[in-house]
Protein backbone atom coordinates (compact mmCIF):
# COMPACT_ATOMS: atom_id res chain seq x y z
CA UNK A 1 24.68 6.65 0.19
CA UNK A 2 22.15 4.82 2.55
CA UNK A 3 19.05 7.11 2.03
CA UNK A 4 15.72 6.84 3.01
CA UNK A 5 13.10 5.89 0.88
CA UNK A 6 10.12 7.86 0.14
CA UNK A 7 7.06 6.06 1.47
CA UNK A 8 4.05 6.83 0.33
CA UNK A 9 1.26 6.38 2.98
CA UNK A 10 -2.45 6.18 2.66
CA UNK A 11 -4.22 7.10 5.98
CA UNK A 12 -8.15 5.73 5.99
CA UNK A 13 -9.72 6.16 9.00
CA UNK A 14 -13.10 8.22 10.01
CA UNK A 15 -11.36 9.59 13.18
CA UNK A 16 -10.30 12.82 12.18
CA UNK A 17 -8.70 13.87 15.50
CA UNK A 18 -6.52 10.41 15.35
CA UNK A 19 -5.85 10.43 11.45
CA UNK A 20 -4.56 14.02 11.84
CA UNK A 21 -2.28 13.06 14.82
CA UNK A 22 -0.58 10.17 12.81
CA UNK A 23 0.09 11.87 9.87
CA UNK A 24 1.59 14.41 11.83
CA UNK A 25 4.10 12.19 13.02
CA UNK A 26 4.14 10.06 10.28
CA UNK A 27 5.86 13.22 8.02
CA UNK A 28 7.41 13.98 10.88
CA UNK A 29 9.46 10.72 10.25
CA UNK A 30 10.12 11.46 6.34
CA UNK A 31 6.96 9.73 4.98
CA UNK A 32 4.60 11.45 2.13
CA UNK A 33 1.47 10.75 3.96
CA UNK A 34 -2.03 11.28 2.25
CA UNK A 35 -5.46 11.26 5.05
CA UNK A 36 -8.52 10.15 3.87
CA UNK A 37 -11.73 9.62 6.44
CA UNK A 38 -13.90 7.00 4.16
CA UNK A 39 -13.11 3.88 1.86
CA UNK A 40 -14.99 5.68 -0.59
CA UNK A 41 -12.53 8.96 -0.63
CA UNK A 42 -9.11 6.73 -0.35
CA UNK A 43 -10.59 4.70 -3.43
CA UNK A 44 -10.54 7.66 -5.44
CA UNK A 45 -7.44 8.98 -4.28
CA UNK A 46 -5.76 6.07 -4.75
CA UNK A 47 -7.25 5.84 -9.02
CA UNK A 48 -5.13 8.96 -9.40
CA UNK A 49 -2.07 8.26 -7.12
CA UNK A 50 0.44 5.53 -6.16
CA UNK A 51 1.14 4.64 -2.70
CA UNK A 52 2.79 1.52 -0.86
CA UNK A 53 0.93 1.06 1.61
CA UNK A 54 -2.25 2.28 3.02
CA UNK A 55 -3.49 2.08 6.78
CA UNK A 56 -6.63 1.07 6.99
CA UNK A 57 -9.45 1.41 10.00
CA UNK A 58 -12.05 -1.47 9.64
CA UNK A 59 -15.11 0.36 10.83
CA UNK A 60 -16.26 3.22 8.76
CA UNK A 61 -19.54 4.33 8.14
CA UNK A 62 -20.31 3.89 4.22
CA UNK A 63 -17.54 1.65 2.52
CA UNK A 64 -16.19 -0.56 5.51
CA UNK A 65 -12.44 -1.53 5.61
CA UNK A 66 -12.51 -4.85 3.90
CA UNK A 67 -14.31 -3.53 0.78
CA UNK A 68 -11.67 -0.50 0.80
CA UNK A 69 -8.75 -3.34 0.66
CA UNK A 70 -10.27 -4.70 -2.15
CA UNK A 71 -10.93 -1.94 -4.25
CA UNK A 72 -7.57 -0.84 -3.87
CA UNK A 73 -5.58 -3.80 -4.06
CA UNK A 74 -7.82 -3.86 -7.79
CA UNK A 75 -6.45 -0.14 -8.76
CA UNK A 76 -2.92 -1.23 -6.75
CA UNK A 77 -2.13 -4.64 -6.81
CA UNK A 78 1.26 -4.37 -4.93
CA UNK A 79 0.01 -1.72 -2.07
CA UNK A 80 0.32 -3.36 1.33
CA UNK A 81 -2.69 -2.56 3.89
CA UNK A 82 -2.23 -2.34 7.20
CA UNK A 83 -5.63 -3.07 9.05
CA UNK A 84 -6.35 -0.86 12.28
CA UNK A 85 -9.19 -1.42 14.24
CA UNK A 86 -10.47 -0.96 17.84
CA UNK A 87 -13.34 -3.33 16.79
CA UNK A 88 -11.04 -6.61 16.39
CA UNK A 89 -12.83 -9.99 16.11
CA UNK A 90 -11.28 -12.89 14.76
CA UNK A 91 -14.06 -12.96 12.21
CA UNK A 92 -12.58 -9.52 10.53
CA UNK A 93 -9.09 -10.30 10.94
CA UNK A 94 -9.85 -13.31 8.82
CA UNK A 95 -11.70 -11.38 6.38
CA UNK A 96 -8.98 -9.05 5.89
CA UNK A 97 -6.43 -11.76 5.34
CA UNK A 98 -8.42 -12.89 2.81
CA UNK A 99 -7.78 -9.25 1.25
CA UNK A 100 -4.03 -9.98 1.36
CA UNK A 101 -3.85 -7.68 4.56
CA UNK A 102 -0.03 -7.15 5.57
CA UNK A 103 -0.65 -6.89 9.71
CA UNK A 104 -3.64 -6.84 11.26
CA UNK A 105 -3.20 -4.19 14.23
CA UNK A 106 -5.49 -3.12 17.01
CA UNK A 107 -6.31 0.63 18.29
CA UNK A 108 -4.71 2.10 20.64
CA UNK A 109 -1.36 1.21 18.47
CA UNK A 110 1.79 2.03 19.91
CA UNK A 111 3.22 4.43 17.69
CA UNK A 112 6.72 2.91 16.69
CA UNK A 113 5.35 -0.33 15.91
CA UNK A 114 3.21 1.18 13.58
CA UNK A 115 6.23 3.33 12.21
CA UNK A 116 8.37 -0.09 11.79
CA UNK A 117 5.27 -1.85 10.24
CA UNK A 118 4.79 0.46 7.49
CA UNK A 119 8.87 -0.05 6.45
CA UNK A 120 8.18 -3.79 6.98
CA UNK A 121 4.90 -3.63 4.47
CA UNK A 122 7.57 -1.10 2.09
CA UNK A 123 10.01 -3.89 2.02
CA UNK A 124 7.26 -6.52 1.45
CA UNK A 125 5.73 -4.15 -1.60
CA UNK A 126 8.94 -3.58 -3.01
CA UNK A 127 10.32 -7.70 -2.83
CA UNK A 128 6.70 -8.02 -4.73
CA UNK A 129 7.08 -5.66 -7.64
CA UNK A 130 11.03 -6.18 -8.30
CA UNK A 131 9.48 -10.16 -8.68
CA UNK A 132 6.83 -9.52 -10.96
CA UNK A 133 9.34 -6.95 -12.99
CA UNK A 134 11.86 -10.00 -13.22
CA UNK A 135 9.44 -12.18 -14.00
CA UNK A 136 7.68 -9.96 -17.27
CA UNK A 137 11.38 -9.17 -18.30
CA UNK A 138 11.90 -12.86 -18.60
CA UNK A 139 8.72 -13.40 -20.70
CA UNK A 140 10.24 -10.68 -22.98
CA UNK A 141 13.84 -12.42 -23.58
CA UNK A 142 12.15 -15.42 -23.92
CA UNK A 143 9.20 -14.42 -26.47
CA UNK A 144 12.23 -13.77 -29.36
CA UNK A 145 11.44 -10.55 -30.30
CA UNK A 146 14.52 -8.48 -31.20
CA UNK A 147 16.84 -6.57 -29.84
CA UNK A 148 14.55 -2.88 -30.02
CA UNK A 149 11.50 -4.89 -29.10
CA UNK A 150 12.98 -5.80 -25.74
CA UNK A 151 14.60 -2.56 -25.77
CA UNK A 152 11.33 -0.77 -25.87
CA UNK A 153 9.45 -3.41 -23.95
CA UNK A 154 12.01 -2.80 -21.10
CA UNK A 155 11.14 0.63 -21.01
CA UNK A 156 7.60 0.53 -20.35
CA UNK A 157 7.91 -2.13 -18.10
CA UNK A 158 10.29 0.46 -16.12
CA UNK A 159 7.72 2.60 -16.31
CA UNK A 160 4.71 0.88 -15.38
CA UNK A 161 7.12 -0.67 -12.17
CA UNK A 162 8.43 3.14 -11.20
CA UNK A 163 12.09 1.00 -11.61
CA UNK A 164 15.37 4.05 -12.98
């Protein structure tokens, strides 16, 4: 079966009128999207959901973009942000990389490249949190605990990764 996955999208932007156009389209295309239109409202979404990635406007009034990055990549270490702006300077692209941004895109977007993006920053999230599972279940074979200790260990790190 090659099925889609379900890709959970954060929408942060204080332009209602565009934030409610994307996530039209954007569950349109078979994402779960959720809108928020301030930092401080996608932080506190985000301390009671998952998502993979989260697309993020750098000017908002309050909490600005590069603070909202970095509260949630504390809450969500593996979420990918995707920073849109119509206010790009090299001096805030730079800042967001230093937040670990994925792409750094500029407003007006064209719509499909945003689409393929947000797979791209998927596959990117995933790669990340299958490494750091592999990585923990190694420190668990290696630590010599028996055979129901890894057993159980295995389990919450299953759980704690979303991994069947």
């Amino acid at each position: 079966m090659n099925e889609k996955p379900d890709i959970r999208v954060l929408l942060i932007d204080d332009e209602e009128t565009l934030i409610e156009y994307l996530s039209k389209r954007l569950l349109r295309e078979g994402f779960t999207v959720k809108a928020c239109f301030s930092g401080e409202e996608a932080v506190e979404v985000a301390s009671e959901t998952d998502f993979d990635v989260a697309v993020v406007d750098l000017k908002m009034p309050g909490m600005d973009g590069v603070e909202t990055q970095k509260r949630l990549k504390k809450l969500q270490p593996f979420l990918q942000s995707i920073v849109l702006t119509g206010h790009g300077t090299l001096e805030s692209a730079l800042e967001s990389g230093k937040q670990d941004a994925f792409k750094y895109l500029l407003k007006p977007i064209e719509y499909e490249n945003l689409v393929q993006t947000i797979r791209e920053a998927y596959e990117t999230k995933v790669q990340m949190q299958n490494a750091k599972f592999r990585e923990e279940v190694e420190n668990i074979y290696r630590s010599g605990m028996g055979a129901r200790g890894i057993k159980n260990a295995m389990n919450k790190l299953r759980k704690i990764y979303g991994i069947e």
